[in-house]
Protein backbone atom coordinates (compact mmCIF):
# COMPACT_ATOMS: atom_id res chain seq x y z
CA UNK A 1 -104.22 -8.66 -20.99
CA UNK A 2 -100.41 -7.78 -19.40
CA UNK A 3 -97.89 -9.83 -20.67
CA UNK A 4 -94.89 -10.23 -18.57
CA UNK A 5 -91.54 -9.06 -19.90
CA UNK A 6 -88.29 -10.92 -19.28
CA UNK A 7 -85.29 -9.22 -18.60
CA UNK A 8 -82.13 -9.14 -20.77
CA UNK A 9 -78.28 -9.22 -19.50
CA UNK A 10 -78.39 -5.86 -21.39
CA UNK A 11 -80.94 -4.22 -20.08
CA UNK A 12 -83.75 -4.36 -22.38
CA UNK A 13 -86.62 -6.52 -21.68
CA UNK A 14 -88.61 -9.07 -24.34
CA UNK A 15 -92.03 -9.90 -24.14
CA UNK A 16 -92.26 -13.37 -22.82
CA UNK A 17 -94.74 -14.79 -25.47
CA UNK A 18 -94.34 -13.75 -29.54
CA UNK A 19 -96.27 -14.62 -32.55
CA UNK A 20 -93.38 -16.99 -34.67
CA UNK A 21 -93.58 -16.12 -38.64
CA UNK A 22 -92.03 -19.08 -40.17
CA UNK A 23 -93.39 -19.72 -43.15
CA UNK A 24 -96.22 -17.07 -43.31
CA UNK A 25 -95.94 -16.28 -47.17
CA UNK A 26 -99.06 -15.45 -48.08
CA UNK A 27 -99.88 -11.51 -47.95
CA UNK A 28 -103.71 -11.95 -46.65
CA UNK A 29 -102.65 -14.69 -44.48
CA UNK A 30 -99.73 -12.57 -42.48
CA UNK A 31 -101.97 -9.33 -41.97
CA UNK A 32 -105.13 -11.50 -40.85
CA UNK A 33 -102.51 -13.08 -38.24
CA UNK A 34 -100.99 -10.05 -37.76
CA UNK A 35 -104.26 -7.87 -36.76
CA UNK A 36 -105.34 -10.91 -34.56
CA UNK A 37 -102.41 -11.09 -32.53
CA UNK A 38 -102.15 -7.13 -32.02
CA UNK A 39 -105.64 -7.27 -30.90
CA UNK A 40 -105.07 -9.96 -28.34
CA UNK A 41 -101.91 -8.13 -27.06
CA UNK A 42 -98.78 -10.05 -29.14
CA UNK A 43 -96.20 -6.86 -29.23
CA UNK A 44 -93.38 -8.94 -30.02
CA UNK A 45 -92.96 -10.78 -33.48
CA UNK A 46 -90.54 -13.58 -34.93
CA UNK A 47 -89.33 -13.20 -38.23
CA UNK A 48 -86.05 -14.42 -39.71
CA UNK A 49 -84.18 -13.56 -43.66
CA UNK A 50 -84.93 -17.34 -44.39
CA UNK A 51 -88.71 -16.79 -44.04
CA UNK A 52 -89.13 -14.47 -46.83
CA UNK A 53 -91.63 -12.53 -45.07
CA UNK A 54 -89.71 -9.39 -43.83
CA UNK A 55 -91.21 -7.19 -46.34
CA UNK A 56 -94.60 -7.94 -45.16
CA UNK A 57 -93.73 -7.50 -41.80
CA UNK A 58 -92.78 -3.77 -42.27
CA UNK A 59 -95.90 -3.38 -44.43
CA UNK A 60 -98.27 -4.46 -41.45
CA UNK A 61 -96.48 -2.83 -38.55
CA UNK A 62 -96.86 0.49 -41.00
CA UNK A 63 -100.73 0.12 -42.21
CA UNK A 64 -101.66 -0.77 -38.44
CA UNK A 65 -100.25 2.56 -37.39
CA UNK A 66 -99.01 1.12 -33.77
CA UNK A 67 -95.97 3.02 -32.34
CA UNK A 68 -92.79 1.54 -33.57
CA UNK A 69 -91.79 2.01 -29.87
CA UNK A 70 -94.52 -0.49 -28.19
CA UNK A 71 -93.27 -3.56 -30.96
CA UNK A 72 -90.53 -5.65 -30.27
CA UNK A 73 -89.29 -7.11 -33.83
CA UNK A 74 -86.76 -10.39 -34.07
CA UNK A 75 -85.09 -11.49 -37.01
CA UNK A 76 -82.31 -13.73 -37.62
CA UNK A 77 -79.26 -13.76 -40.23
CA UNK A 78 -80.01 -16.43 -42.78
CA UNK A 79 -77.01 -19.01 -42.90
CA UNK A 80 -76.01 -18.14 -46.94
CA UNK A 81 -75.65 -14.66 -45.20
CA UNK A 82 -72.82 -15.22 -42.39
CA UNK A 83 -69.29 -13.84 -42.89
CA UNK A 84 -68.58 -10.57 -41.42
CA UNK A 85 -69.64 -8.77 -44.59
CA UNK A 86 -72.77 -10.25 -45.70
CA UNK A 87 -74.02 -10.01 -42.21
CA UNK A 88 -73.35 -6.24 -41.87
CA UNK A 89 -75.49 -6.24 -45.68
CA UNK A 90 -77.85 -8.27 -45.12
CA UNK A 91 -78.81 -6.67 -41.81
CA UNK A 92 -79.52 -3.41 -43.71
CA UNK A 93 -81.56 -5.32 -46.13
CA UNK A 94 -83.51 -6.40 -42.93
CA UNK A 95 -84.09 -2.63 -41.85
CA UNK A 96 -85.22 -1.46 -45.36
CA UNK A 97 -87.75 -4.62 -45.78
CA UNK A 98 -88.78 -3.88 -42.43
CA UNK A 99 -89.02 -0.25 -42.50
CA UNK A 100 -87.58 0.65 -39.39
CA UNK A 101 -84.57 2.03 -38.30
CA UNK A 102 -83.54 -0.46 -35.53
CA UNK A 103 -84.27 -4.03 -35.01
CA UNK A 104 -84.85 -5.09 -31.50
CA UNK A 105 -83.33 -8.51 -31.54
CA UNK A 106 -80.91 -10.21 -33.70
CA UNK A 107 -80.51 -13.78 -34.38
CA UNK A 108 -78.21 -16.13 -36.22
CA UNK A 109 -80.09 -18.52 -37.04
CA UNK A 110 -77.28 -21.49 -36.89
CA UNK A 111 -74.32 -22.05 -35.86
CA UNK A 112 -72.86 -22.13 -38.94
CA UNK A 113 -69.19 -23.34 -38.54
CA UNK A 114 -66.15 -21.75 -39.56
CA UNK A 115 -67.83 -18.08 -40.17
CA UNK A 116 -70.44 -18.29 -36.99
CA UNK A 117 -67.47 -15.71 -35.31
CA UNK A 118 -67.14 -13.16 -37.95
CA UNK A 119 -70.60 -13.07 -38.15
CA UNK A 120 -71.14 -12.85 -34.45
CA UNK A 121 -68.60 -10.08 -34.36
CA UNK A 122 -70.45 -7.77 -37.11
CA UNK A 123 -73.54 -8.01 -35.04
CA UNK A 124 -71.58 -6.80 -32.03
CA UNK A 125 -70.30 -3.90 -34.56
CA UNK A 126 -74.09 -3.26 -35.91
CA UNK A 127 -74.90 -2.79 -32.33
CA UNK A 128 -72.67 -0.24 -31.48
CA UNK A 129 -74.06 1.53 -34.27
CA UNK A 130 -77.59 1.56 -32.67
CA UNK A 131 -79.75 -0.61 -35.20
CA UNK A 132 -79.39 -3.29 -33.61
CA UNK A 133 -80.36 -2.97 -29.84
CA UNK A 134 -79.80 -6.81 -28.44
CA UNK A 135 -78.04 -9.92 -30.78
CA UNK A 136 -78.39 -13.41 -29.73
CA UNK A 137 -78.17 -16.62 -31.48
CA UNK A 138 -80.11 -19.50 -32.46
CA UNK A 139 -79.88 -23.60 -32.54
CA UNK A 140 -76.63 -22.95 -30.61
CA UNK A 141 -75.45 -25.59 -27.81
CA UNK A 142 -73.89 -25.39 -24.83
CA UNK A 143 -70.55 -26.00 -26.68
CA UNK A 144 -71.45 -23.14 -29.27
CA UNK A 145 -72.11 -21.10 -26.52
CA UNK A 146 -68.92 -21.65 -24.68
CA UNK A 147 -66.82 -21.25 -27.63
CA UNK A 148 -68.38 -17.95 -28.13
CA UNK A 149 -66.17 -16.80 -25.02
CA UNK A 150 -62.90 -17.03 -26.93
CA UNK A 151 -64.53 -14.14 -28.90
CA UNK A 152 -67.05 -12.63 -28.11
CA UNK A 153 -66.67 -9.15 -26.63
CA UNK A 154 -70.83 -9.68 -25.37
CA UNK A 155 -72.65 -12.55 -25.02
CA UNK A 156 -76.35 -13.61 -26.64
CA UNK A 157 -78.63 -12.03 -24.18
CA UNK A 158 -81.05 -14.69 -25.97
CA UNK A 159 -80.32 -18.33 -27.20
CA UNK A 160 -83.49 -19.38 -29.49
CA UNK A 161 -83.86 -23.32 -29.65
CA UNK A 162 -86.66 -25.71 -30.44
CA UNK A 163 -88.12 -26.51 -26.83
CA UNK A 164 -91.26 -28.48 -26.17
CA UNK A 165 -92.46 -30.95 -23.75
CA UNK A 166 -90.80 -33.54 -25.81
CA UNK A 167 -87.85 -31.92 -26.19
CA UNK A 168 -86.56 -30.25 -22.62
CA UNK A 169 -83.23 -30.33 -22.92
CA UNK A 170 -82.46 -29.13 -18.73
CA UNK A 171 -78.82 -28.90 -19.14
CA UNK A 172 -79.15 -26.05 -22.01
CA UNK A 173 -81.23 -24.44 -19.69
CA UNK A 174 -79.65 -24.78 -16.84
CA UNK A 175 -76.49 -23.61 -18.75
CA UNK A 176 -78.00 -20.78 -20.44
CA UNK A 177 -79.10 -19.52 -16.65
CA UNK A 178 -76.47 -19.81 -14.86
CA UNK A 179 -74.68 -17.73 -17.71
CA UNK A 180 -77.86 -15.23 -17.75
CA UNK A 181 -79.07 -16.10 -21.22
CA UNK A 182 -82.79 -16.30 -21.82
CA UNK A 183 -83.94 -19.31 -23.52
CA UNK A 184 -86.61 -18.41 -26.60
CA UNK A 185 -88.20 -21.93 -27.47
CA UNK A 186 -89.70 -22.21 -31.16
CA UNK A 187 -92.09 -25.17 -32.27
CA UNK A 188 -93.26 -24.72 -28.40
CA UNK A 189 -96.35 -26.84 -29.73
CA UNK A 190 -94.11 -29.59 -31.25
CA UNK A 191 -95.48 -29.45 -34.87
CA UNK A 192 -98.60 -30.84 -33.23
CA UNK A 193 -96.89 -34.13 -32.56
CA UNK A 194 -98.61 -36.96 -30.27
CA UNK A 195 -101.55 -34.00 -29.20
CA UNK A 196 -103.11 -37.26 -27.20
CA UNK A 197 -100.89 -36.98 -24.67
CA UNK A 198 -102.70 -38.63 -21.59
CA UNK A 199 -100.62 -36.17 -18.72
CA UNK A 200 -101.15 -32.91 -20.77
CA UNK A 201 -104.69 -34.09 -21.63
CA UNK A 202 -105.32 -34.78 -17.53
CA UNK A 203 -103.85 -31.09 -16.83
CA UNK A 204 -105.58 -29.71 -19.34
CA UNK A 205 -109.03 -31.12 -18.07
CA UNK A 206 -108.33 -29.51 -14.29
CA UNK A 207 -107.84 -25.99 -15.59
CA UNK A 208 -110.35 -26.00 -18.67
CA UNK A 209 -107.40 -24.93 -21.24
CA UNK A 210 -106.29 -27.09 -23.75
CA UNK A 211 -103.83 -29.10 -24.68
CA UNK A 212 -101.81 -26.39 -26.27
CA UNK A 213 -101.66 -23.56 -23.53
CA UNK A 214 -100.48 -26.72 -21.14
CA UNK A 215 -97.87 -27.45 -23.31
CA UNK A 216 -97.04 -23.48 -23.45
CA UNK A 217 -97.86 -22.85 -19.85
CA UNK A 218 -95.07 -25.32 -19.10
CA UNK A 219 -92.31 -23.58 -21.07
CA UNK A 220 -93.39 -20.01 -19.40
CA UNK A 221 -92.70 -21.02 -16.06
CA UNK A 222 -89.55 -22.62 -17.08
CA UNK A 223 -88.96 -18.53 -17.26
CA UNK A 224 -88.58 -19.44 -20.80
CA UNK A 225 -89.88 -17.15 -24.22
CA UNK A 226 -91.95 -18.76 -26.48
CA UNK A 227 -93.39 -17.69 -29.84
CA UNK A 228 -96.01 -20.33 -31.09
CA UNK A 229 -96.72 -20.01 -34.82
CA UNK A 230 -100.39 -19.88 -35.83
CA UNK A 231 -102.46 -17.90 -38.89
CA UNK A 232 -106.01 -18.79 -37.19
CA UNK A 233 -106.93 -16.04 -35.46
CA UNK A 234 -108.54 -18.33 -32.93
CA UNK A 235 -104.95 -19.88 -31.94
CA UNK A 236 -103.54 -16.82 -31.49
CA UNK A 237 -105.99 -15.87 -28.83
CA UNK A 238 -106.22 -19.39 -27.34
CA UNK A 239 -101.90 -19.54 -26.99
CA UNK A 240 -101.62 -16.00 -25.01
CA UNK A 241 -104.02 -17.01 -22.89
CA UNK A 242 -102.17 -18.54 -20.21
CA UNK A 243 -101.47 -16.13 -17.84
CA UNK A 244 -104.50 -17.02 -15.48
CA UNK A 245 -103.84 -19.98 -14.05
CA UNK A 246 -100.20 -21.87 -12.87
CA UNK A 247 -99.45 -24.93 -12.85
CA UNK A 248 -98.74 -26.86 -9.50
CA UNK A 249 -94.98 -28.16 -8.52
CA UNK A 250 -96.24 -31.68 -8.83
CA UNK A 251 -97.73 -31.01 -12.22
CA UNK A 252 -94.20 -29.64 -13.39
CA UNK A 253 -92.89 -32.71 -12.67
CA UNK A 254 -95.42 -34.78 -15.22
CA UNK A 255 -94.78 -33.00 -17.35
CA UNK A 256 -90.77 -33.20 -17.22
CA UNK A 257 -91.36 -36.88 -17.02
CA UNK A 258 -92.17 -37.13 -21.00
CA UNK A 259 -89.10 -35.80 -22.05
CA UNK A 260 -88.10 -37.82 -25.03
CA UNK A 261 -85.60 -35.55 -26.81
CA UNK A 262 -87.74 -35.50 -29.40
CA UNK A 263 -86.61 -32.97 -32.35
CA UNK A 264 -88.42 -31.79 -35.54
CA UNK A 265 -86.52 -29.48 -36.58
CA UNK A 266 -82.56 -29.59 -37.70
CA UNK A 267 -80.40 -30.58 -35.14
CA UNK A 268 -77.47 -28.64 -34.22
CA UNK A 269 -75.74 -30.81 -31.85
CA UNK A 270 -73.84 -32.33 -34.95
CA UNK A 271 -72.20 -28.76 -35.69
CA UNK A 272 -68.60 -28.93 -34.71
């Protein structure tokens, strides 16, 4: 299976679908996931300093032998670890847990206030350096993200934000393109929340998917990212597979029409 790439504002492209890692602890747990997704064609993986799981991480990408070239690896600086110098640290912690010399995308994970610019400044530094090859940010809003130009000598090339079917939020989108920043959704499946759904359930019954790759299909031809989270290797080969069929024009708009701006996750928009 060929998984489209999106395009960066720097010029490197991201795989449009990941395999998120939050909260994948367990050491049997992240390599069964791990193996499943690299044999159903995942290249691109979502980890973060706050999941604790960057060590194992390394240790799969090195016993599965795979070209460190054909991965693309995300992580994101934990919020105890913003501030100019505990970014620059803890991003070399990052490389040594992962065992790799560059990290294809880097996150924060918050807009933590106060120290979100020094922090934002030592990734543009650990760029120029080369091990970091594309920085972006995380939970920010479109106020974050126009702050960001009082300082920022780049922008995010990605802005990573919960983004279901229950949670839309167009004018982040809308923002984020018209300033050429990919959206990356996490919890694209909503935590599982109301999966009885009668629209999604209807699509879902047309195309003989289910309810899940509806709800994924949607955010993909938003032209957004999205990295569901899933240890069954059943889920990981049921949530790529949505690359065979599109959705109609008339479908898209169902589906925008349960927008509830529902969040379950923190919520950022109370940041100053």
């Amino acid at each position: 299976m060929t998984i489209p790439d999106i395009k960066l504002a720097d010029g490197y492209s991201i795989p449009q679908i990941g395999l998120g890692l939050w909260q994948v602890k367990e050491s049997s747990d992240f390599k069964n996931a791990f193996s499943a997704a690299l044999k159903e064609g995942y290249r691109m993986f979502d980890s973060a300093q706050a999941y604790g799981n960057e060590q194992l991480l390394g240790q799969a990408i090195k016993e599965s032998k795979i070209n460190r070239s054909d991965l693309f690896i995300t992580t994101k600086i934990n919020v105890s670890n913003f501030g100019h110098k505990k970014t620059i640290l803890s991003t070399k912690r990052s490389l040594q847990k992962l065992n790799t010399e560059y990290i294809d995308l880097m996150l924060l994970h918050f807009p933590v206030s106060v120290v979100r610019k020094k922090s934002w400044l030592a990734l543009e530094e650990l760029k120029k350096e080369g091990l970091i090859k594309s920085i972006g940010v995380s939970n920010y809003t479109i106020r974050h993200l126009k702050e960001m130009k009082n300082y920022a000598s780049e922008k995010p090339v990605i802005n990573q934000v919960e983004l279901h079917v229950f949670l839309q939020q167009p004018e982040l989108i809308d923002y984020c393109r018209q300033e050429n920043i990919v959206v990356e959704a996490y919890s694209p499946l909503a935590h599982g929340y109301d999966m009885d759904n009668q629209i999604i359930k209807k699509i879902a019954s047309k195309y003989s998917k289910s309810y899940a790759q509806i709800m994924l299909r949607f955010l993909i031809q938003l032209n957004c990212v999205v990295i569901p989270k899933s240890v069954s290797p059943a889920r990981i080969k049921e949530n790529i597979d949505i690359f065979d069929f599109e959705l109609t024009n008339e479908e898209m708009k169902e589906l925008k029409s349960i927008d509830r701006s529902l969040r379950t996750c923190w919520n950022p928009t109370l940041v100053p």
